[in-house]
Structures are given as C-alpha cells and as structure tokens.
C-alpha atoms as a PDB file:
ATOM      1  CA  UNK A   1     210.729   0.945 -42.605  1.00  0.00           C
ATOM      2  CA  UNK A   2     207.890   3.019 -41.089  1.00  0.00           C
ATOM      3  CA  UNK A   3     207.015   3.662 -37.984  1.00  0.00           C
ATOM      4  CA  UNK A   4     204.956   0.854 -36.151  1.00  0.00           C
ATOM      5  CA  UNK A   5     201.522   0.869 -37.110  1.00  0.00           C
ATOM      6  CA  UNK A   6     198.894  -1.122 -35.763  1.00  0.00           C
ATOM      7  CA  UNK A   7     196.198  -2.972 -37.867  1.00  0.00           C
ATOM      8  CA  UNK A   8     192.871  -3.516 -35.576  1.00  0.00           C
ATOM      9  CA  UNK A   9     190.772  -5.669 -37.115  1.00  0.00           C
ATOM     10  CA  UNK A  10     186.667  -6.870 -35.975  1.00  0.00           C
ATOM     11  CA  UNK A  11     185.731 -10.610 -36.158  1.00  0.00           C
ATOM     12  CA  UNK A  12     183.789 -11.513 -38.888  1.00  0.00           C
ATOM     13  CA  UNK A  13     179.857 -11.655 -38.658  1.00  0.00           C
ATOM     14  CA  UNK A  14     178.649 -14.298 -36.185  1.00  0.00           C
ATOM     15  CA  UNK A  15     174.839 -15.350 -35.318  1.00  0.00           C
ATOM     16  CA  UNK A  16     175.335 -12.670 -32.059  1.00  0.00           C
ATOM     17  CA  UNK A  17     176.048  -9.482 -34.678  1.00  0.00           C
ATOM     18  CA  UNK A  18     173.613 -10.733 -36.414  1.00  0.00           C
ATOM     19  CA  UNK A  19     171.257 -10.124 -33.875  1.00  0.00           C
ATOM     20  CA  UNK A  20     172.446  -7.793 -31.422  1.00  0.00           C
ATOM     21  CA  UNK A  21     172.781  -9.200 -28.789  1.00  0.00           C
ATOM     22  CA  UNK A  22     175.270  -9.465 -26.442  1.00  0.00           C
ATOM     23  CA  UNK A  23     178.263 -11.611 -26.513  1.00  0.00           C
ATOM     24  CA  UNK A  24     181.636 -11.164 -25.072  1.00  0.00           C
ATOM     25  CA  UNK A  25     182.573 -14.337 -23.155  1.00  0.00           C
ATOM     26  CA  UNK A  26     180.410 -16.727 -25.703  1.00  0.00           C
ATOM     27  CA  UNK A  27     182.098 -18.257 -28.192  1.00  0.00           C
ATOM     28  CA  UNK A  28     179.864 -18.608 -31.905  1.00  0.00           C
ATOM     29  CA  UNK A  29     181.973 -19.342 -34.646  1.00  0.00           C
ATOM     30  CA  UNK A  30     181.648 -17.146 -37.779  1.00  0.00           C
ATOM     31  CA  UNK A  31     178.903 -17.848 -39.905  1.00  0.00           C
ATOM     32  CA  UNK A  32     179.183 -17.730 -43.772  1.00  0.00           C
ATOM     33  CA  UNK A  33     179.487 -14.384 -44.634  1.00  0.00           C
ATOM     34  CA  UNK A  34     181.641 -14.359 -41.493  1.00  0.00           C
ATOM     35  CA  UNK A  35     184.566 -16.978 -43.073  1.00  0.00           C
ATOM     36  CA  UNK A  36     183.793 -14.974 -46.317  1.00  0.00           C
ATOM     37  CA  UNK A  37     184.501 -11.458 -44.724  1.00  0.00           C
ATOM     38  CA  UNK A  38     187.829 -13.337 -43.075  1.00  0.00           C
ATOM     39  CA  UNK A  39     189.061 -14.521 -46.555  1.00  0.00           C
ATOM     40  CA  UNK A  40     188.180 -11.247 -48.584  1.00  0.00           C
ATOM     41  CA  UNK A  41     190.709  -9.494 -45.637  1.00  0.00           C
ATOM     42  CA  UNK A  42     193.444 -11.749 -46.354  1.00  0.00           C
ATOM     43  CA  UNK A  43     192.948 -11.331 -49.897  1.00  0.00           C
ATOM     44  CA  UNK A  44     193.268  -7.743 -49.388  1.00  0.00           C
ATOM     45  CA  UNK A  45     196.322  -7.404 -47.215  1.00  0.00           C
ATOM     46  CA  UNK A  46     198.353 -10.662 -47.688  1.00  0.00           C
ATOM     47  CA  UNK A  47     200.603  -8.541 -49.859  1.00  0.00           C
ATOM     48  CA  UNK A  48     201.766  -6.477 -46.600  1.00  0.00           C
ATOM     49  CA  UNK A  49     205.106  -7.228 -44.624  1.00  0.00           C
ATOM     50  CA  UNK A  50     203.560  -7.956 -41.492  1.00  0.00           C
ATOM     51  CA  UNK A  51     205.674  -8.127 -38.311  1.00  0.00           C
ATOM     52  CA  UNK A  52     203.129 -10.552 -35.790  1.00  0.00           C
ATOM     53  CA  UNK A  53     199.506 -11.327 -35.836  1.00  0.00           C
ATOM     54  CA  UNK A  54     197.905 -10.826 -32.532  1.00  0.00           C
ATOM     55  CA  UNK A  55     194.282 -12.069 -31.568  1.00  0.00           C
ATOM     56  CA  UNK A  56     191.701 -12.707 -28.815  1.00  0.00           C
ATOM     57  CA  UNK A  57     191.402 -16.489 -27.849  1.00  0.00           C
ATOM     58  CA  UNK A  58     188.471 -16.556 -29.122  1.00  0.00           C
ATOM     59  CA  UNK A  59     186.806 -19.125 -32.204  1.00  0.00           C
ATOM     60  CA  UNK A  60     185.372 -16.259 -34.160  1.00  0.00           C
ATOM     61  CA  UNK A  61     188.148 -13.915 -33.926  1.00  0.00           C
ATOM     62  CA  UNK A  62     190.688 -16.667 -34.095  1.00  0.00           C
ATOM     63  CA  UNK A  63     188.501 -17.836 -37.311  1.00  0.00           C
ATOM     64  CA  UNK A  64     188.892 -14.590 -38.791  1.00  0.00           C
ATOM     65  CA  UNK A  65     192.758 -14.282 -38.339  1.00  0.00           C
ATOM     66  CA  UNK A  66     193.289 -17.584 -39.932  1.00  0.00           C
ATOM     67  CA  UNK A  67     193.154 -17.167 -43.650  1.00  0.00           C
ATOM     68  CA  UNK A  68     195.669 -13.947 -43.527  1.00  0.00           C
ATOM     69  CA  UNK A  69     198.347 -16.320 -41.367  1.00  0.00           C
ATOM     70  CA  UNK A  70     198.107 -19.084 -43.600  1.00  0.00           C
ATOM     71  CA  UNK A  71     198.443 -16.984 -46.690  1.00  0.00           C
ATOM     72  CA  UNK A  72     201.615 -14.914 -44.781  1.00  0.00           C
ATOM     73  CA  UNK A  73     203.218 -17.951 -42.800  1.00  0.00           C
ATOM     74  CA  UNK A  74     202.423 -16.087 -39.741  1.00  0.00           C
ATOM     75  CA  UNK A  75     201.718 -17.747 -35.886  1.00  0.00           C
ATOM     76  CA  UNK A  76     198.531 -16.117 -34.327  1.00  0.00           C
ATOM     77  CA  UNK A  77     200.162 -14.650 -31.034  1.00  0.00           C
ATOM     78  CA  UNK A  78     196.886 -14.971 -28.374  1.00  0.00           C
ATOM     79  CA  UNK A  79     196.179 -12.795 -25.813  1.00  0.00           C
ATOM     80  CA  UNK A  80     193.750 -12.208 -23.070  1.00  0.00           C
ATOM     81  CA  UNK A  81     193.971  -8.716 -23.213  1.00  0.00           C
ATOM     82  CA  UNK A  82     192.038  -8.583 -26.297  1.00  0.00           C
ATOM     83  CA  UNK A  83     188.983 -10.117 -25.378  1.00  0.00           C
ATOM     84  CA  UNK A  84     185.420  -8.845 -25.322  1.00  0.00           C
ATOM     85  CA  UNK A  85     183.974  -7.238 -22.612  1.00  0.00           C
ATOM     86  CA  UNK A  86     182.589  -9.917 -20.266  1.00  0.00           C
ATOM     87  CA  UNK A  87     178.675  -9.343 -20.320  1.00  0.00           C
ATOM     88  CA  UNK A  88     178.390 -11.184 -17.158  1.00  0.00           C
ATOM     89  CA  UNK A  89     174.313 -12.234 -16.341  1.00  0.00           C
ATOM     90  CA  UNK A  90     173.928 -10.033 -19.772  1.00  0.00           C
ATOM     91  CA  UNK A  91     175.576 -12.903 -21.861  1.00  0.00           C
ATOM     92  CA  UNK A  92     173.276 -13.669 -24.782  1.00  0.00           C
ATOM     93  CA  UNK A  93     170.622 -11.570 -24.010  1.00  0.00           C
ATOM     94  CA  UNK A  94     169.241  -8.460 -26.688  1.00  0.00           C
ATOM     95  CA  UNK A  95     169.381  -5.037 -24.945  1.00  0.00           C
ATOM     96  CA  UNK A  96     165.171  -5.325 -25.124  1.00  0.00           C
ATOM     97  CA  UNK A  97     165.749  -8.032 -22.621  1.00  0.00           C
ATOM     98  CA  UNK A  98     168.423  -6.189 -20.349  1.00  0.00           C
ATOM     99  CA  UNK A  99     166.376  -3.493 -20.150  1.00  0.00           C
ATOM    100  CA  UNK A 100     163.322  -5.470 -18.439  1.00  0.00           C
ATOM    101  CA  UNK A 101     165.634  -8.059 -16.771  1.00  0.00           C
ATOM    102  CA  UNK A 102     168.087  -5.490 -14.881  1.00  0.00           C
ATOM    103  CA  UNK A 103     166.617  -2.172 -15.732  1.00  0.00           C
ATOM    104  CA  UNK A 104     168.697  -0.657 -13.265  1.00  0.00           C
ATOM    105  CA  UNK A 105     172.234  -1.676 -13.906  1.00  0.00           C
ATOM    106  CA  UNK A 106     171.342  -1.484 -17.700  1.00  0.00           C
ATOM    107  CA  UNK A 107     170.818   2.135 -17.455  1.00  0.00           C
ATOM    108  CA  UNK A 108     173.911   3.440 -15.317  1.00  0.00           C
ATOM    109  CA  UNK A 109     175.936   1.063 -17.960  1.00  0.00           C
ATOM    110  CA  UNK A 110     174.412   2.945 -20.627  1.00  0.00           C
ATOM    111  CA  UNK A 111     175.101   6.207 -18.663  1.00  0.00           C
ATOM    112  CA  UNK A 112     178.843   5.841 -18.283  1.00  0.00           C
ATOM    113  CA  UNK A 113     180.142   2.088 -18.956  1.00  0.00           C
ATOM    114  CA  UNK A 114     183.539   3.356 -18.015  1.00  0.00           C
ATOM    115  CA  UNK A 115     182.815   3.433 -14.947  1.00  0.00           C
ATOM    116  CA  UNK A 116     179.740   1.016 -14.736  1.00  0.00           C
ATOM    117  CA  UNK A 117     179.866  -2.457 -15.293  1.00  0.00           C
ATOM    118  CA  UNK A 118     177.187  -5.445 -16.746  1.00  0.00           C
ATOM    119  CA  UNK A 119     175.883  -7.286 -14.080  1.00  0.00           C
ATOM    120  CA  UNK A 120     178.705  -9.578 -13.276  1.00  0.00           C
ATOM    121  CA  UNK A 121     181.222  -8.293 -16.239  1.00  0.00           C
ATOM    122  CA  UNK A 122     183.558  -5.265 -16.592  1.00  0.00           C
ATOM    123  CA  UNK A 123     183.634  -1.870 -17.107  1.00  0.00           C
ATOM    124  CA  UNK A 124     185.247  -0.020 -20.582  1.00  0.00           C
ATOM    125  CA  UNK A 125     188.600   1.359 -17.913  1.00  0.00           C
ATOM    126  CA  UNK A 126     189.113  -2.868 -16.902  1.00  0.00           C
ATOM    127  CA  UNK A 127     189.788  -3.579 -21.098  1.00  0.00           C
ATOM    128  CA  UNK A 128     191.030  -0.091 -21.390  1.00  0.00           C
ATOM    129  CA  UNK A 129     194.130  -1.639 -19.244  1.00  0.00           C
ATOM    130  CA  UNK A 130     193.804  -4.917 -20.436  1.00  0.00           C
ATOM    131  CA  UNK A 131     194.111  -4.272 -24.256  1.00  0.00           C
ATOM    132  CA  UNK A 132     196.838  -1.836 -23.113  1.00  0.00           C
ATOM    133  CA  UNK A 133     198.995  -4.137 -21.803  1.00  0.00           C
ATOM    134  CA  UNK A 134     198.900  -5.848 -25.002  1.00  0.00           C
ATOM    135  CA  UNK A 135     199.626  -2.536 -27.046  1.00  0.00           C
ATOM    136  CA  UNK A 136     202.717  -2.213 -24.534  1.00  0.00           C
ATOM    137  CA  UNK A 137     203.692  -5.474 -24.882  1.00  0.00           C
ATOM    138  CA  UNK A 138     203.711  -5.029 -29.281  1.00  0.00           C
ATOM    139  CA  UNK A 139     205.718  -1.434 -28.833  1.00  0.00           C
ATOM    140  CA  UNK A 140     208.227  -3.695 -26.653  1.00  0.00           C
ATOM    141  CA  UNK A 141     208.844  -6.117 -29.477  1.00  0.00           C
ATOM    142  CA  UNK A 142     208.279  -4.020 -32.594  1.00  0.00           C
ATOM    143  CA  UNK A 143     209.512  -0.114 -33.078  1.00  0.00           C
ATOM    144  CA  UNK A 144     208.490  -0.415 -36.323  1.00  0.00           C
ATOM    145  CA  UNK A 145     206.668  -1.931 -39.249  1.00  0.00           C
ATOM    146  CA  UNK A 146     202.766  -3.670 -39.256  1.00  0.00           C
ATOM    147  CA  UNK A 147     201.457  -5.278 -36.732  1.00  0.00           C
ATOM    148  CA  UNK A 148     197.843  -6.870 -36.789  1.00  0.00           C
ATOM    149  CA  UNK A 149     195.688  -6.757 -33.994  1.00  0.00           C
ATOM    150  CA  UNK A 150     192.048  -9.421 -34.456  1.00  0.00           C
ATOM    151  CA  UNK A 151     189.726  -8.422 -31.292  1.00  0.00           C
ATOM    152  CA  UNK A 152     186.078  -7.420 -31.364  1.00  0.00           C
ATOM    153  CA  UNK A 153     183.988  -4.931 -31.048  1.00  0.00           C
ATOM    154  CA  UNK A 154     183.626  -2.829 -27.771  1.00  0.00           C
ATOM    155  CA  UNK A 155     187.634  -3.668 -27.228  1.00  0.00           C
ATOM    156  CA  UNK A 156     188.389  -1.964 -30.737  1.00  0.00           C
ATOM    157  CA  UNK A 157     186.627   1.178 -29.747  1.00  0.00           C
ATOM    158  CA  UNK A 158     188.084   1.499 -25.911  1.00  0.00           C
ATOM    159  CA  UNK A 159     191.578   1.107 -27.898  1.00  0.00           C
ATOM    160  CA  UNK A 160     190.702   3.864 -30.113  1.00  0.00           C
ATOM    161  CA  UNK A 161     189.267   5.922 -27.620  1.00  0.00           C
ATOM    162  CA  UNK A 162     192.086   5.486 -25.598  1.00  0.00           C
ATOM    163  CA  UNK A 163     194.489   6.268 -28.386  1.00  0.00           C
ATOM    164  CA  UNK A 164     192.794   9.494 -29.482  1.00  0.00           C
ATOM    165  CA  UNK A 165     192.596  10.724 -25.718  1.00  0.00           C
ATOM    166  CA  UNK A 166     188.127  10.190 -25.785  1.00  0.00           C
ATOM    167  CA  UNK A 167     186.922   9.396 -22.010  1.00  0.00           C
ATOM    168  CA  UNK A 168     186.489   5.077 -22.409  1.00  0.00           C
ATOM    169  CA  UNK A 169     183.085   5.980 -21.136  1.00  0.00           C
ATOM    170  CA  UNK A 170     182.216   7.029 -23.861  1.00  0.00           C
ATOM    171  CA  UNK A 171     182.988   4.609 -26.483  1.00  0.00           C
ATOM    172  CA  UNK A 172     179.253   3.748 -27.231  1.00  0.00           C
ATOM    173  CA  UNK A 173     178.834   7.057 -28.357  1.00  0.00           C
ATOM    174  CA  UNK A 174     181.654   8.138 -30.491  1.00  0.00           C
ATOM    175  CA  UNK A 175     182.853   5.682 -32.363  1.00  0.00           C
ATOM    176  CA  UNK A 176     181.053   2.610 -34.897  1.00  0.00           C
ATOM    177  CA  UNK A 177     182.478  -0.119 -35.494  1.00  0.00           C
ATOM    178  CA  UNK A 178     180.838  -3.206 -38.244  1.00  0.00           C
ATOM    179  CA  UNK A 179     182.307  -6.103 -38.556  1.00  0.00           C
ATOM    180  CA  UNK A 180     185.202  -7.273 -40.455  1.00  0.00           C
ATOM    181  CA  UNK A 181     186.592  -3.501 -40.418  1.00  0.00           C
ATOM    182  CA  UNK A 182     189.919  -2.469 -39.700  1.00  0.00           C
ATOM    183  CA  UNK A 183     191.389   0.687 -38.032  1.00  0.00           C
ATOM    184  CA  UNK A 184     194.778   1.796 -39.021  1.00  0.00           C
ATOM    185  CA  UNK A 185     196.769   3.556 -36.130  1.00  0.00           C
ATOM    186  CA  UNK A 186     200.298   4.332 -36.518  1.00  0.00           C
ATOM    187  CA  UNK A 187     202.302   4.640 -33.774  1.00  0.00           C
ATOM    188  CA  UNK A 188     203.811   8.177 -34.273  1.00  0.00           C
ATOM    189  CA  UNK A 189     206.706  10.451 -32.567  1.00  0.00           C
ATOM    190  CA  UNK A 190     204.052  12.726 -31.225  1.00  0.00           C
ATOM    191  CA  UNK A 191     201.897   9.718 -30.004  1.00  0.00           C
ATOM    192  CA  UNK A 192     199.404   7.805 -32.013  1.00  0.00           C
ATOM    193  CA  UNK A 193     197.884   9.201 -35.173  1.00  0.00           C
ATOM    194  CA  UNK A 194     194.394   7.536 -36.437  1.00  0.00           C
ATOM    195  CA  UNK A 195     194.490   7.248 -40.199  1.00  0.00           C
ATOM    196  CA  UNK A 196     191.480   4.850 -40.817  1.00  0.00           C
ATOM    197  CA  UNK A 197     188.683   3.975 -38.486  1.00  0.00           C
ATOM    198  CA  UNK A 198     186.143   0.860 -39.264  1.00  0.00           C
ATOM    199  CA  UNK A 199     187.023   1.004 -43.014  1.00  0.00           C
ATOM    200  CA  UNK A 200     185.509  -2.192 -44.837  1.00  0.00           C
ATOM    201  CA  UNK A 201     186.609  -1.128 -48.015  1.00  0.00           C
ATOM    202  CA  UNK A 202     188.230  -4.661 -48.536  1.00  0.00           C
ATOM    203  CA  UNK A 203     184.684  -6.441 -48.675  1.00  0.00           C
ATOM    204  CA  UNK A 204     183.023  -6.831 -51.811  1.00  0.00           C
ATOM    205  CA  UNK A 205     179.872  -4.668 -51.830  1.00  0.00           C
ATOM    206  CA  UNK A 206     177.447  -7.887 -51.548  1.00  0.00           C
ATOM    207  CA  UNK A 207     179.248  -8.089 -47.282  1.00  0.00           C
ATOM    208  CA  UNK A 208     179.438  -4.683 -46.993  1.00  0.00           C
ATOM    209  CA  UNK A 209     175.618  -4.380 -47.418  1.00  0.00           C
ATOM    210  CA  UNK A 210     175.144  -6.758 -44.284  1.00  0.00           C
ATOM    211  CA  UNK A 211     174.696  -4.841 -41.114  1.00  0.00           C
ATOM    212  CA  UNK A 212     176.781  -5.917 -39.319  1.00  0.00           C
ATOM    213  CA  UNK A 213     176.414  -4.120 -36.162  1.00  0.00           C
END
C-alpha cells in the first residue's frame, strides 16, 4: 500500500460562496448545485480504498461528505479542528461591508491574517494548529493508504500552506481554492509532497462553470 495520502476536499456551493461573503461559524446547507457537486465527488472516487473520512461539524461540509460514506460504508469521523475560520462581528457580512463597518481591523487582516484576526474570530496560525492537530491525529492512526479530509475554504489553504512551508499569512494570496475541489497531498519520507491543488476535474463542466469562489 502507498504511503498515506491525504484527500482535502471544499464543501459544496452554499448561498455564502455564492455571494462572497463571509461565513465560517454559520451554518447554510448546500444548495443544489452544492448536493450535486457532493454526489458527482462520490461518483468519482467511491472506487478508492479509503482508510477514514474526516470532516468539519458542519451541515454543508457534513452534506458534502455524505454521498461518498454511504456509497463506501464509511463513518464521518468529526472534528473541530477542521472548521472555518470564525469571522467573529464579520459573520455574514460581504467584504464591501467590512470595509465600511471596521475599516480598520479589515485592513491589518488583509495585511497579514496570520497574525491579525476578524473582529472577534481567529487568526490563519489559531487553524494552522487546529487543523494540525487533526493531521497529527490521522498520521497516528494511519501510516498509510487514503484518507479524506471535508473542511472549507480558508482551512484548506492554511493546511496547504502549512504543508508546503508558505508563511499562513499568506494564504489569501497564494493559493485558490473553488468549491467542491480536492487537493491531493501525500504524506512522503521527505515530508509532504503536493500532487494536486483545487482540482475539480470530477465535476461535470455545467458545475465547474459556477464560480464558486
């Protein structure tokens, strides 16, 4: 068997990706194309031994782990850890309306959100150890074999950044992430090694045209 290799995988789309704004501790279920983006996943990669299923306690992401476990047999294994950034006073708001609202705050986040946090919420290093744990946590139980990991946006990209060795900080900045992609990162001798980053290449082309931000 291969070495362990870790399957991160976006929510589906929700009204909030929709529109941009932001949403970490809200909970909208997936919309239409989001249940559709969840099933054409499953379809995809039902056919690989998977090891566990991990995922955020949250409706959409739970939502979008569901058809792969009940095509595999496989028990959803929630975690904290793998949450959204908290948004804090920022919940549900568009960035227009951060801007005017706490035009400060709003631009030292945007300056370094490693460091800086939403009004009220975290900053990228407090998931950067959260979502670690849960990496940690996965090595512990599985040295080998596929693992997949359901979590959201901004998590997905501090993982990645933290995997590749890119200051959390700068997470905005370096790395996209639509929804319903999945990363592939396997867990190598010499540390982890990236082979796929916010590939959607298991939507049909109608939800890959959706934005999806």
């Amino acid at each position: 068997m291969k070495n362990l290799t870790l399957y991160l995988l976006r929510h589906g789309e929700t009204t909030y990706s929709k529109i941009g704004g932001y949403c970490g501790t809200l909970n909208p279920p997936l919309t239409e194309a989001g249940m559709e983006m969840a099933c054409a996943f499953a379809e995809a990669y039902k056919s690989l031994e998977w090891q566990a299923v991990y995922v955020s306690p949250m409706d959409r992401t739970i939502a979008t782990a569901r058809p792969l476990c009940n095509a595999t047999g496989k028990t959803m294994i929630l975690r904290d850890g793998l949450k959204e950034i908290a948004y804090g006073a920022w919940e549900g708001l568009t960035p227009e309306e951060v801007r005017t609202k706490y035009h400060d705050s709003y631009l030292q986040w945007l300056a370094d959100p490693g460091w800086n946090a939403p009004d009220g919420g975290e900053r990228a290093i407090d998931i950067a150890r959260r979502s670690g744990e849960v990496v940690a946590e996965i090595q512990s139980q599985f040295s080998q074999g596929n693992v997949l990991v359901v979590s959201h946006k901004a998590t997905i990209r501090i993982m990645l950044c933290s995997f590749l060795g890119i200051d959390v900080g700068r997470f905005r900045d370096r790395i996209g992430m639509p929804v319903a992609s999945v990363s592939v990162v396997e867990m190598a001798q010499r540390g982890p090694l990236v082979h796929r980053m916010g590939d959607r290449s298991h939507l049909p082309a109608v939800l890959r045209d959706r934005e999806g931000n």
